[in-house]
N, C-alpha and C. Protein backbone atom coordinates (compact mmCIF):
# COMPACT_ATOMS: atom_id res chain seq x y z
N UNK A 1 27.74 -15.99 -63.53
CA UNK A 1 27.26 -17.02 -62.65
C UNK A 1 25.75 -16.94 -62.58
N UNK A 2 25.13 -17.59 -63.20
CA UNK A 2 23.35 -17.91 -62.62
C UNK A 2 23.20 -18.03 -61.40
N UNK A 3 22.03 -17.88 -61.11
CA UNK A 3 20.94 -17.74 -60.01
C UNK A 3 21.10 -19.26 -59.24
N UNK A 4 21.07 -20.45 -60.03
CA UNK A 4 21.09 -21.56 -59.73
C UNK A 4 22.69 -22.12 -59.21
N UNK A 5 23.63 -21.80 -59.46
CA UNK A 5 24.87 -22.05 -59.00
C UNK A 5 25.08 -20.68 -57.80
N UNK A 6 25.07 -19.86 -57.88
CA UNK A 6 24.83 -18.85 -56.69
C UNK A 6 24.02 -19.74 -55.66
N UNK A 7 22.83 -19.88 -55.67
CA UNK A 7 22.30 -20.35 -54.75
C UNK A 7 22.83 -22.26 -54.00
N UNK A 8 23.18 -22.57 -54.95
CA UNK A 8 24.17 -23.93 -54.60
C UNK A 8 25.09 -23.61 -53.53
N UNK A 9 25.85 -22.58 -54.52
CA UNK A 9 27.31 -22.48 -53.60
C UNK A 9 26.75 -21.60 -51.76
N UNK A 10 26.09 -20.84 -51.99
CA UNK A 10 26.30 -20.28 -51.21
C UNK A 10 25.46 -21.71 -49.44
N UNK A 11 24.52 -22.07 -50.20
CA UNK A 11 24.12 -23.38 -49.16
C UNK A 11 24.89 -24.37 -49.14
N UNK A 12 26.22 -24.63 -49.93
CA UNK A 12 27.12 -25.10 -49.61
C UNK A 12 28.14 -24.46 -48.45
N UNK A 13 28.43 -23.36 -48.81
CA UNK A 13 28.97 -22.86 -47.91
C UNK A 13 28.82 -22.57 -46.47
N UNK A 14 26.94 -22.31 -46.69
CA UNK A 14 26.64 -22.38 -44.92
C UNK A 14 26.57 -24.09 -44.52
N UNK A 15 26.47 -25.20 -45.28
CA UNK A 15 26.46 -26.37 -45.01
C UNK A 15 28.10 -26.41 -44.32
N UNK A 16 28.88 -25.94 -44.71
CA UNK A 16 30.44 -26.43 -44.51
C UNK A 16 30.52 -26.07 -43.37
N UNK A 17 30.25 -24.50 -43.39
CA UNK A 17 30.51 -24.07 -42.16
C UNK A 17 29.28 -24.25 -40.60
N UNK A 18 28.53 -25.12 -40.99
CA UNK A 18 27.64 -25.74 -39.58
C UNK A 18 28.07 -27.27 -39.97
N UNK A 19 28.71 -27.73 -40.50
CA UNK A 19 29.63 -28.90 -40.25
C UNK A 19 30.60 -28.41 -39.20
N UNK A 20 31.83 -27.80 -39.85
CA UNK A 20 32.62 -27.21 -38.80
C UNK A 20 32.14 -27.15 -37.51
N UNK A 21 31.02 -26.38 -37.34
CA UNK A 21 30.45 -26.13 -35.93
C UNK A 21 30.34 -27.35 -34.90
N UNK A 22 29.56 -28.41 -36.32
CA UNK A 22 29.24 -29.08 -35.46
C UNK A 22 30.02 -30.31 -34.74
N UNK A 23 31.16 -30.54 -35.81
CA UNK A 23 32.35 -31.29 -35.24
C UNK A 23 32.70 -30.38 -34.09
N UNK A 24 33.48 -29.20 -34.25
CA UNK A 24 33.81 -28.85 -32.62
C UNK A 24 32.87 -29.24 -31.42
N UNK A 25 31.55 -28.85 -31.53
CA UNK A 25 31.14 -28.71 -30.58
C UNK A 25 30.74 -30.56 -30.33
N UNK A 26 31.03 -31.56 -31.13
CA UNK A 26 30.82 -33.05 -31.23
C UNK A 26 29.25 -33.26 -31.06
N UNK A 27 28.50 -32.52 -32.33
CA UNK A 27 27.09 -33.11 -32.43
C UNK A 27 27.03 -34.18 -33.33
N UNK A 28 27.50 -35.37 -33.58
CA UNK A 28 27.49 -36.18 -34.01
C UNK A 28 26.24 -36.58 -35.22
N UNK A 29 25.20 -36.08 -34.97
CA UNK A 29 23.83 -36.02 -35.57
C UNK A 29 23.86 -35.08 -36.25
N UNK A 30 24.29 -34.04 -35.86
CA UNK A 30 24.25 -32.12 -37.07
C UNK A 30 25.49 -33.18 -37.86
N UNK A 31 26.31 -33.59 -37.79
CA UNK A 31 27.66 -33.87 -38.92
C UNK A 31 26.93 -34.70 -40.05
N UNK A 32 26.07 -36.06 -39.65
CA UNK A 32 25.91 -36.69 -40.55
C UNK A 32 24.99 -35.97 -41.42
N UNK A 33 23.96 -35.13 -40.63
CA UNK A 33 22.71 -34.63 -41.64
C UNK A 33 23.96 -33.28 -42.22
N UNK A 34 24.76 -32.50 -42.07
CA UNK A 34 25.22 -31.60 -42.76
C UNK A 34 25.71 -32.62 -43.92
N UNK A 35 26.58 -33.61 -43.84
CA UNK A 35 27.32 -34.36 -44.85
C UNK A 35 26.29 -34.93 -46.01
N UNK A 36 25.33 -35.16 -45.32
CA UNK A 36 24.19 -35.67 -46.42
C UNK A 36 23.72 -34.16 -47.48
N UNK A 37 23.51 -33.65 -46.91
CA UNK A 37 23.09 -32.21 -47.66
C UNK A 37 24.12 -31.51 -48.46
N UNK A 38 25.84 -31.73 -47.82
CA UNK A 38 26.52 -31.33 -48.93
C UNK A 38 26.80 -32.57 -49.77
N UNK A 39 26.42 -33.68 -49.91
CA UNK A 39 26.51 -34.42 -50.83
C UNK A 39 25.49 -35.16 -51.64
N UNK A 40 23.86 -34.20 -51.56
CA UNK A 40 23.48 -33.55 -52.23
C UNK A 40 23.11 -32.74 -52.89
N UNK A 41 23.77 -31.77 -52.50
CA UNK A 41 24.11 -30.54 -52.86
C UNK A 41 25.01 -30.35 -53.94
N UNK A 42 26.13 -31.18 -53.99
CA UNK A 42 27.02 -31.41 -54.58
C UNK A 42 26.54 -32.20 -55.74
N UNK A 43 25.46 -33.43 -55.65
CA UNK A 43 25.08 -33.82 -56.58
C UNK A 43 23.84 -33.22 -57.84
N UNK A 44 23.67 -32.54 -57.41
CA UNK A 44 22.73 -31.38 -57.85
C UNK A 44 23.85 -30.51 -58.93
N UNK A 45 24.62 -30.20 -58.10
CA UNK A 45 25.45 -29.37 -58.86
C UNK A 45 26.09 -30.06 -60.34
N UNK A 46 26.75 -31.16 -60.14
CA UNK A 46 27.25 -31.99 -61.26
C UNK A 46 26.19 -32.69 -62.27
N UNK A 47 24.55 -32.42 -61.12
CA UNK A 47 23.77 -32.86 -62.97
C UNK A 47 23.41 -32.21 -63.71
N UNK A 48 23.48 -30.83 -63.01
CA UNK A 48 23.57 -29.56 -63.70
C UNK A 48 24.35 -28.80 -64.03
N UNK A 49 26.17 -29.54 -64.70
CA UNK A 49 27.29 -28.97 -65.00
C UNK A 49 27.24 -27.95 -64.47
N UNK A 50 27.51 -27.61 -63.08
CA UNK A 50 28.05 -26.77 -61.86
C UNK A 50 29.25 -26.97 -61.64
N UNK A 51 30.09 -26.14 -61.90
CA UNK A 51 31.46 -26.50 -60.66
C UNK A 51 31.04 -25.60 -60.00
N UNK A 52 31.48 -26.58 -58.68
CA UNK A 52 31.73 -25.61 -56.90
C UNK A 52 32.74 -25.55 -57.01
N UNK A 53 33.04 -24.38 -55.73
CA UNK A 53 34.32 -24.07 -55.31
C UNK A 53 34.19 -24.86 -53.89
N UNK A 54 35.84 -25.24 -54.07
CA UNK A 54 36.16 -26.01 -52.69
C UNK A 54 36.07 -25.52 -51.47
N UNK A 55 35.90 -26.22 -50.68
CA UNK A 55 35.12 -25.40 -48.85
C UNK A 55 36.36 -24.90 -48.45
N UNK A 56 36.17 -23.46 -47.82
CA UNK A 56 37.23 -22.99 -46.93
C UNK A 56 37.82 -23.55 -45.85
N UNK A 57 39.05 -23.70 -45.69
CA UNK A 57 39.54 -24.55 -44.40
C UNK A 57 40.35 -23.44 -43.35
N UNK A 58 38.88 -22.23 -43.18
CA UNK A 58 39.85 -21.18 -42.10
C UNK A 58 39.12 -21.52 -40.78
């Protein structure tokens, strides 16, 4: 795994999980800016033949 997909996934992962956060706690504003960031994040990844791994649902 490179440096560049390491570093994807893992700001994916804190993106998912301060989504999570922020739905419970209903910040409505943290959800949309997290969703924007994992879906560029995500797009980053696919122009640079990245596969992610799918977000944890614990």
């Amino acid at each position: 795994m490179g440096e560049l997909t390491r570093v994807i996934q893992q700001r994916l992962d804190d993106a998912y999980e301060s989504l999570r956060s922020a739905h419970a706690a209903g910040d409505t504003y943290l959800v949309d800016i997290r969703q924007e960031e994992i879906s560029e994040l995500r797009r980053i990844a696919a122009n640079n033949d990245i596969g992610v791994e799918a977000p944890r649902c614990d």
